[in-house]
PDB file of N, CA and C in Angstrom:
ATOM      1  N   UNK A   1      12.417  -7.560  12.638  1.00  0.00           N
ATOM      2  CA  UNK A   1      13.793  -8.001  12.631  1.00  0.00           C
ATOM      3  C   UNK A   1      14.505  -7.501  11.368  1.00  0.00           C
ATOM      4  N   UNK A   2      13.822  -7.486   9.852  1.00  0.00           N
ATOM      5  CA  UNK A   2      14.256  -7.172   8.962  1.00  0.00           C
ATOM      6  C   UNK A   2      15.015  -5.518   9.208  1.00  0.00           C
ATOM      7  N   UNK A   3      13.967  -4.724   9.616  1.00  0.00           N
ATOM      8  CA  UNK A   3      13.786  -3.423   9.870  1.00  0.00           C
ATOM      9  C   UNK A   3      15.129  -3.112  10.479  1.00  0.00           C
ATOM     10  N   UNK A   4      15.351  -4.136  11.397  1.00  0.00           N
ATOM     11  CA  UNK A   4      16.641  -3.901  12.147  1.00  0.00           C
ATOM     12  C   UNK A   4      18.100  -4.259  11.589  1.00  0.00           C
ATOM     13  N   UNK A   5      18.272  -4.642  10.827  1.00  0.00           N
ATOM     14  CA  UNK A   5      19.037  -5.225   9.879  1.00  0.00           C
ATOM     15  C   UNK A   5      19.226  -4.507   8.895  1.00  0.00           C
ATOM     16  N   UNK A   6      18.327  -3.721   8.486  1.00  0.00           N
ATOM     17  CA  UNK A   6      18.085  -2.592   7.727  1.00  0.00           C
ATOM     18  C   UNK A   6      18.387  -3.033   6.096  1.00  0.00           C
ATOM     19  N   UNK A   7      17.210  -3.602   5.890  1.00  0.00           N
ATOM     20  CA  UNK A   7      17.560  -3.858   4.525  1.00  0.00           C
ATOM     21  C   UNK A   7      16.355  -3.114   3.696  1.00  0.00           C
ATOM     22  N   UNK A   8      17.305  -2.826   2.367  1.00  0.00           N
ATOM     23  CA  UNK A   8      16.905  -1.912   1.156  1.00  0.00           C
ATOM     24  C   UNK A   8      15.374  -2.249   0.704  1.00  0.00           C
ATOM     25  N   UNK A   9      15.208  -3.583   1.057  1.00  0.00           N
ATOM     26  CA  UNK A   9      13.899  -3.866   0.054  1.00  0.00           C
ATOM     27  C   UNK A   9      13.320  -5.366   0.545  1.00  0.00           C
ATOM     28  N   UNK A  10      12.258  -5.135   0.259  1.00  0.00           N
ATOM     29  CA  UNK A  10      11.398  -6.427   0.882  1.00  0.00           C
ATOM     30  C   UNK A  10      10.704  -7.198  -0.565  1.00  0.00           C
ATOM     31  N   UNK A  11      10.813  -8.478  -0.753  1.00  0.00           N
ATOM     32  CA  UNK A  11      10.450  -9.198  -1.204  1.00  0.00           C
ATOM     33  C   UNK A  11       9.260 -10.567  -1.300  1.00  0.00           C
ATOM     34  N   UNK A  12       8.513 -10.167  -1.763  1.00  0.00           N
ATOM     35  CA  UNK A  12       7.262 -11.657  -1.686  1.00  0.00           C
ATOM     36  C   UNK A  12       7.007 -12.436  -2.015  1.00  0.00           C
ATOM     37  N   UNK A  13       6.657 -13.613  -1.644  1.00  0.00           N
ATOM     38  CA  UNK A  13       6.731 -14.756  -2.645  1.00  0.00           C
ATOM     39  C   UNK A  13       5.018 -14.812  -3.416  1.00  0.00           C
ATOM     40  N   UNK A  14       5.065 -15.608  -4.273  1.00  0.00           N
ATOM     41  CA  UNK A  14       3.344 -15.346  -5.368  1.00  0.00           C
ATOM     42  C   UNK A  14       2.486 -16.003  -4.242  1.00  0.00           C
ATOM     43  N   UNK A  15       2.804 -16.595  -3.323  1.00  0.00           N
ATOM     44  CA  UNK A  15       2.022 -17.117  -2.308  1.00  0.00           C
ATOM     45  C   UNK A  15       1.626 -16.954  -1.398  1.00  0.00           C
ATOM     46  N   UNK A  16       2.446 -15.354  -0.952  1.00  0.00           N
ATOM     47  CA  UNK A  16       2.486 -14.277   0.055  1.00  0.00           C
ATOM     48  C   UNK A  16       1.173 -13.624  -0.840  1.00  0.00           C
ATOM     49  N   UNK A  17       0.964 -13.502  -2.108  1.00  0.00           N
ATOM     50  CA  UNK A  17       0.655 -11.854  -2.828  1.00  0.00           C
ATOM     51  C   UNK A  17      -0.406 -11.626  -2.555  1.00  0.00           C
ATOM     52  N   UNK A  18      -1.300 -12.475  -2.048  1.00  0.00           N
ATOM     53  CA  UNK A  18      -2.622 -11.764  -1.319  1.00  0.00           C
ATOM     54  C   UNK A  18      -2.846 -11.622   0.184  1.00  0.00           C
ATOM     55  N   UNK A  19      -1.685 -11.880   0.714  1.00  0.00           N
ATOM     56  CA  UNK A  19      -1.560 -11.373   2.525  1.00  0.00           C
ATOM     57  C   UNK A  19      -1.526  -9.706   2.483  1.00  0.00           C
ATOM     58  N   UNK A  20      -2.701  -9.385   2.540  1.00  0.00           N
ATOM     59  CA  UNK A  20      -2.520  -7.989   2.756  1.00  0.00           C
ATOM     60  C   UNK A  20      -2.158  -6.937   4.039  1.00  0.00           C
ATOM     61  N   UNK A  21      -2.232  -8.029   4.926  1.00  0.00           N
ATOM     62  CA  UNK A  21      -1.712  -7.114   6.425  1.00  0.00           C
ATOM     63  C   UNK A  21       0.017  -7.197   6.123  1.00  0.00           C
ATOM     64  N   UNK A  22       0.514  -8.573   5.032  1.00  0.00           N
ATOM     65  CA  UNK A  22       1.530  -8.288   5.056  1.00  0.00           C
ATOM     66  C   UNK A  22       2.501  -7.225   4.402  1.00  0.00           C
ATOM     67  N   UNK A  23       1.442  -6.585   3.040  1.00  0.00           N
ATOM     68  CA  UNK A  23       2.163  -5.510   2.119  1.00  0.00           C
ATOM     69  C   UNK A  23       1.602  -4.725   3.000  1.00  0.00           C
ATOM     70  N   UNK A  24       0.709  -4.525   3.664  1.00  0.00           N
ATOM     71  CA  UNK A  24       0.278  -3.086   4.877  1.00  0.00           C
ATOM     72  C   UNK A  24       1.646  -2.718   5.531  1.00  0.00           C
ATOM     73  N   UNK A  25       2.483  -4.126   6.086  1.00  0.00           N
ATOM     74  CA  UNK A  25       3.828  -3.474   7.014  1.00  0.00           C
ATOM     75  C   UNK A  25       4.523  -2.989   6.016  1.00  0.00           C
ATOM     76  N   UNK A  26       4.984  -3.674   4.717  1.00  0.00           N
ATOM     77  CA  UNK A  26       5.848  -3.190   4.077  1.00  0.00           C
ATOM     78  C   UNK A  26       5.777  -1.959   3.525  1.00  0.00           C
ATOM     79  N   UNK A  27       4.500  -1.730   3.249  1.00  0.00           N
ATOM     80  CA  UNK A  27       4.281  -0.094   2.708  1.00  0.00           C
ATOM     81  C   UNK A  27       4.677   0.864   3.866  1.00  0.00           C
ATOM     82  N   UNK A  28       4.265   0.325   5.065  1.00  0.00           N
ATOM     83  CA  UNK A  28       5.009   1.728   5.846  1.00  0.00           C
ATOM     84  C   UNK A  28       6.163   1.605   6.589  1.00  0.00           C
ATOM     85  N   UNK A  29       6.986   1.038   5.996  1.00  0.00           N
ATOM     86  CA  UNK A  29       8.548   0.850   5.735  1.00  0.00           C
ATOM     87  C   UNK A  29       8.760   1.961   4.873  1.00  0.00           C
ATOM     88  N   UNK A  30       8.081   2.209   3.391  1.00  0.00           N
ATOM     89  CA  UNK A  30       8.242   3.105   2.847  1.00  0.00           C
ATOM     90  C   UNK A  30       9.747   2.327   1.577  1.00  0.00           C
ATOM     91  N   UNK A  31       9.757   0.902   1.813  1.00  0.00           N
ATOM     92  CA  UNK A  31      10.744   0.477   0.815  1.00  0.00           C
ATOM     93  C   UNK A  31      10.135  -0.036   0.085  1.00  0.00           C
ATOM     94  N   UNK A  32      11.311   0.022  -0.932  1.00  0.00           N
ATOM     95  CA  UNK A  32      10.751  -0.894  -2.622  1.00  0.00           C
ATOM     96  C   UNK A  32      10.305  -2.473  -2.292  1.00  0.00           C
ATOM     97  N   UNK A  33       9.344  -2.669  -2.687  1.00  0.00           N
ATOM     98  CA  UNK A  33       9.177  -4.416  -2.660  1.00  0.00           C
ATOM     99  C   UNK A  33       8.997  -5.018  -4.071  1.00  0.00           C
ATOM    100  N   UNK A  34       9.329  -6.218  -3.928  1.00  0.00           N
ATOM    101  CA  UNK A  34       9.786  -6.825  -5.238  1.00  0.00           C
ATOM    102  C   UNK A  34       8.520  -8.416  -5.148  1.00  0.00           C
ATOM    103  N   UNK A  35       7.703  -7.984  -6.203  1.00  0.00           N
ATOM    104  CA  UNK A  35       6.663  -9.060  -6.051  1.00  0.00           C
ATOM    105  C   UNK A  35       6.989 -10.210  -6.994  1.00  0.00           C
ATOM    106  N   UNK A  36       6.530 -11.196  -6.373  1.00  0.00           N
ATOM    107  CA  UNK A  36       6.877 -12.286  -7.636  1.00  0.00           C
ATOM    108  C   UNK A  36       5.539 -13.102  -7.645  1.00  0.00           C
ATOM    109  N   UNK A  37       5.279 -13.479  -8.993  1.00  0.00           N
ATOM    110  CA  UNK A  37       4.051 -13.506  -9.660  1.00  0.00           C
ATOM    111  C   UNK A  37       3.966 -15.209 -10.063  1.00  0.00           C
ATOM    112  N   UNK A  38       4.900 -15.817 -10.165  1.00  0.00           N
ATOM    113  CA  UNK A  38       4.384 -17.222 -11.038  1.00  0.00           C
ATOM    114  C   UNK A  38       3.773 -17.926 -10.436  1.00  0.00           C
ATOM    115  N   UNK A  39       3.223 -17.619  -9.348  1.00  0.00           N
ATOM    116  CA  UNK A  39       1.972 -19.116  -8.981  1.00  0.00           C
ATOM    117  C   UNK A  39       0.946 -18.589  -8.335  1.00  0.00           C
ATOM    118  N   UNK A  40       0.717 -17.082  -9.056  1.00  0.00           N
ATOM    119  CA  UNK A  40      -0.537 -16.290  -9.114  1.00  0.00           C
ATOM    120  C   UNK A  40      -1.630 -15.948 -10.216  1.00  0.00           C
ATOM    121  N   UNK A  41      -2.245 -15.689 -10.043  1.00  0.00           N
ATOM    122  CA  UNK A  41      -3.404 -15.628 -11.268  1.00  0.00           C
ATOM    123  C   UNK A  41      -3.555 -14.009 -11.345  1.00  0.00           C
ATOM    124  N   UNK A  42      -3.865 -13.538 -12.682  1.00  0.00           N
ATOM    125  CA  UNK A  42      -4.069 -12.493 -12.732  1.00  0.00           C
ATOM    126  C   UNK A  42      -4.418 -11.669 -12.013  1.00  0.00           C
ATOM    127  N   UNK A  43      -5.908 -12.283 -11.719  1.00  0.00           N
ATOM    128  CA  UNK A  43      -6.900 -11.347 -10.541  1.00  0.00           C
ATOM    129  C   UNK A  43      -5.717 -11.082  -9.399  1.00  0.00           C
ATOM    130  N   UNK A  44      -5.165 -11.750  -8.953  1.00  0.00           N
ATOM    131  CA  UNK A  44      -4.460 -11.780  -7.517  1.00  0.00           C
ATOM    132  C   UNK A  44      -3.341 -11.144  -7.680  1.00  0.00           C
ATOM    133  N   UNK A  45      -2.617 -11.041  -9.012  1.00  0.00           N
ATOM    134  CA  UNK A  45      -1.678  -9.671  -9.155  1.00  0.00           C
ATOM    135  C   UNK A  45      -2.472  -8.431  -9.008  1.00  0.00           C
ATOM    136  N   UNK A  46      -3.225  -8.375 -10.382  1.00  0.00           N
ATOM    137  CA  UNK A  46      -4.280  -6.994 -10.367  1.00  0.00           C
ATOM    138  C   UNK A  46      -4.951  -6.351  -8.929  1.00  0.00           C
ATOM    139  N   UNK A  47      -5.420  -7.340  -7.727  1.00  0.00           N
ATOM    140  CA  UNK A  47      -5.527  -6.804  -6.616  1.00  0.00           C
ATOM    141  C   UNK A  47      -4.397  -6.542  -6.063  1.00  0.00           C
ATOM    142  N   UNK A  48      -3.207  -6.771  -5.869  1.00  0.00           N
ATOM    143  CA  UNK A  48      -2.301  -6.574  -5.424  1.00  0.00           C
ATOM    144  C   UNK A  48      -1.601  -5.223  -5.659  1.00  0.00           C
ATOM    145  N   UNK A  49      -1.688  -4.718  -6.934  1.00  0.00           N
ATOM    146  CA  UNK A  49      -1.290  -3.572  -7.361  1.00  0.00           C
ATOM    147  C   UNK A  49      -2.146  -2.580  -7.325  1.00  0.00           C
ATOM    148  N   UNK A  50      -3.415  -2.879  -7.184  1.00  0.00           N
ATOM    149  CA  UNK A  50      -4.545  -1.999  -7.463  1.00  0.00           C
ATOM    150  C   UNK A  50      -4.578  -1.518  -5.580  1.00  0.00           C
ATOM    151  N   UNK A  51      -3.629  -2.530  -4.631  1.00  0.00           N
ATOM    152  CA  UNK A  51      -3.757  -2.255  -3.126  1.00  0.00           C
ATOM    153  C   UNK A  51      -2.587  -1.299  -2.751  1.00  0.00           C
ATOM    154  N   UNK A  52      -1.747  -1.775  -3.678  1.00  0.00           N
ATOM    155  CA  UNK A  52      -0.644  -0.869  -3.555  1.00  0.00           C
ATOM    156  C   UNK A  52      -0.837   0.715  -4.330  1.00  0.00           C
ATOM    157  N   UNK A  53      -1.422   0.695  -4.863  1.00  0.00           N
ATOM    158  CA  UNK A  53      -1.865   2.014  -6.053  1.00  0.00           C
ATOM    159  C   UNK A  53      -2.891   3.093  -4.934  1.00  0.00           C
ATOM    160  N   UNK A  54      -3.851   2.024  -4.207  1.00  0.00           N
ATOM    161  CA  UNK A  54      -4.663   3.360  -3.393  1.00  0.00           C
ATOM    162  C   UNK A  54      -3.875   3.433  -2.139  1.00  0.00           C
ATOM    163  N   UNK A  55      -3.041   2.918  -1.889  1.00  0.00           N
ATOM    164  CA  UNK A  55      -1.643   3.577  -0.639  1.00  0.00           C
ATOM    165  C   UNK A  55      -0.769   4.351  -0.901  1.00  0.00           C
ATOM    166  N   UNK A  56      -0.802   4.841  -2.387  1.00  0.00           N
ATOM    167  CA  UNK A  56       0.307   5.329  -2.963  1.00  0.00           C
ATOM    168  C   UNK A  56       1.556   5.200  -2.885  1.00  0.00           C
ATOM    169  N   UNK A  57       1.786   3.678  -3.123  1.00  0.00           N
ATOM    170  CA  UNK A  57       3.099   3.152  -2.775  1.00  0.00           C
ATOM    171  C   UNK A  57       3.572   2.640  -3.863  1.00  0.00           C
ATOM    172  N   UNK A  58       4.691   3.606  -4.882  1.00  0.00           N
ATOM    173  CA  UNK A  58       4.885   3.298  -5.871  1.00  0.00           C
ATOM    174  C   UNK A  58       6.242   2.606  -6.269  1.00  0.00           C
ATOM    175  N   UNK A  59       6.741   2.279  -5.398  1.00  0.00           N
ATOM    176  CA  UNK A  59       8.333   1.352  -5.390  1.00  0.00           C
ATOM    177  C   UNK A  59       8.045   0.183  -5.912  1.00  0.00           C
ATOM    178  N   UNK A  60       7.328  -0.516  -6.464  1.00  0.00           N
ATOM    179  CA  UNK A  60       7.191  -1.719  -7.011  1.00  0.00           C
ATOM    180  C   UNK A  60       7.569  -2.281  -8.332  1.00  0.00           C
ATOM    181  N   UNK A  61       8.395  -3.811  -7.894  1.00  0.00           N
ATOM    182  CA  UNK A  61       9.308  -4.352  -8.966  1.00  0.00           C
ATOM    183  C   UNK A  61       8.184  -5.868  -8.865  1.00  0.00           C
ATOM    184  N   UNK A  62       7.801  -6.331 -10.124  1.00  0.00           N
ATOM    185  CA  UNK A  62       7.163  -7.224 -10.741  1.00  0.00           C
ATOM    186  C   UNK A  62       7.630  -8.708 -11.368  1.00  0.00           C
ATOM    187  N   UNK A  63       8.067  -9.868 -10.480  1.00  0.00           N
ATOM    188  CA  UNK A  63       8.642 -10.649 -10.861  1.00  0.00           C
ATOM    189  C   UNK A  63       7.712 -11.758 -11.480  1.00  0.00           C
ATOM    190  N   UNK A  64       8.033 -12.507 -12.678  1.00  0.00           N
ATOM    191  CA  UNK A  64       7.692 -13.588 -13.076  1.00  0.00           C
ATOM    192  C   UNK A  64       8.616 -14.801 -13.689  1.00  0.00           C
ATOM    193  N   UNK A  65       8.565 -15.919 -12.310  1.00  0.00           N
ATOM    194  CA  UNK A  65       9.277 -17.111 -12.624  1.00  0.00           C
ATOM    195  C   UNK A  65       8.552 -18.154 -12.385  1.00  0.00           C
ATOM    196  N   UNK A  66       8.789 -18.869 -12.959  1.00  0.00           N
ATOM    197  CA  UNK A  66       7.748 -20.278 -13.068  1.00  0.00           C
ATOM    198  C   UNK A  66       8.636 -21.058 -12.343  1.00  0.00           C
ATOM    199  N   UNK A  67       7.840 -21.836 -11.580  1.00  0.00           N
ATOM    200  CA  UNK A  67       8.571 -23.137 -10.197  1.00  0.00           C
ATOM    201  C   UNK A  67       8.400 -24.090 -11.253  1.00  0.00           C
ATOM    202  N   UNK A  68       8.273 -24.646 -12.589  1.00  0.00           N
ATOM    203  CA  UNK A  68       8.410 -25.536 -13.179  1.00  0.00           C
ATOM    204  C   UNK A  68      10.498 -26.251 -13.714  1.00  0.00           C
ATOM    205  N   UNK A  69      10.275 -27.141 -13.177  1.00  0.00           N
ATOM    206  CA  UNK A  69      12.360 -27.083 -13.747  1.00  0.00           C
ATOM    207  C   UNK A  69      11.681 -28.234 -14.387  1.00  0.00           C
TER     208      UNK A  69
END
């Protein structure tokens, strides 16, 4: 649906960041995705990029916000 709508860039939440069938669709979109990190642990960024790195999918923007108010 996104696809059809045609938008610039796909976005994840830190709770998405280890669904990997889900960065599988987005990589072959071939758009920038914008990860967000605060209620992830290292390891689970570091795989995340290290999944995106052997797809050679280098559009990636790195968010960190903390759900703490």
């Amino acid at each position: 649906m996104l696809e059809k709508l045609g938008v610039k860039s796909y976005k994840v939440s830190s709770q998405d960041l280890v669904d990997f069938q889900l960065h599988e669709r987005i990589i072959k979109t071939g758009k920038t995705v914008i990860l967000s990190t605060g209620a992830s642990s290292f390891l689970e960024i570091e795989k995340t990029i290290n999944f995106y790195k052997r797809k050679k999918h280098e559009k990636i923007i790195l968010m960190h916000c903390l759900s703490n108010y």
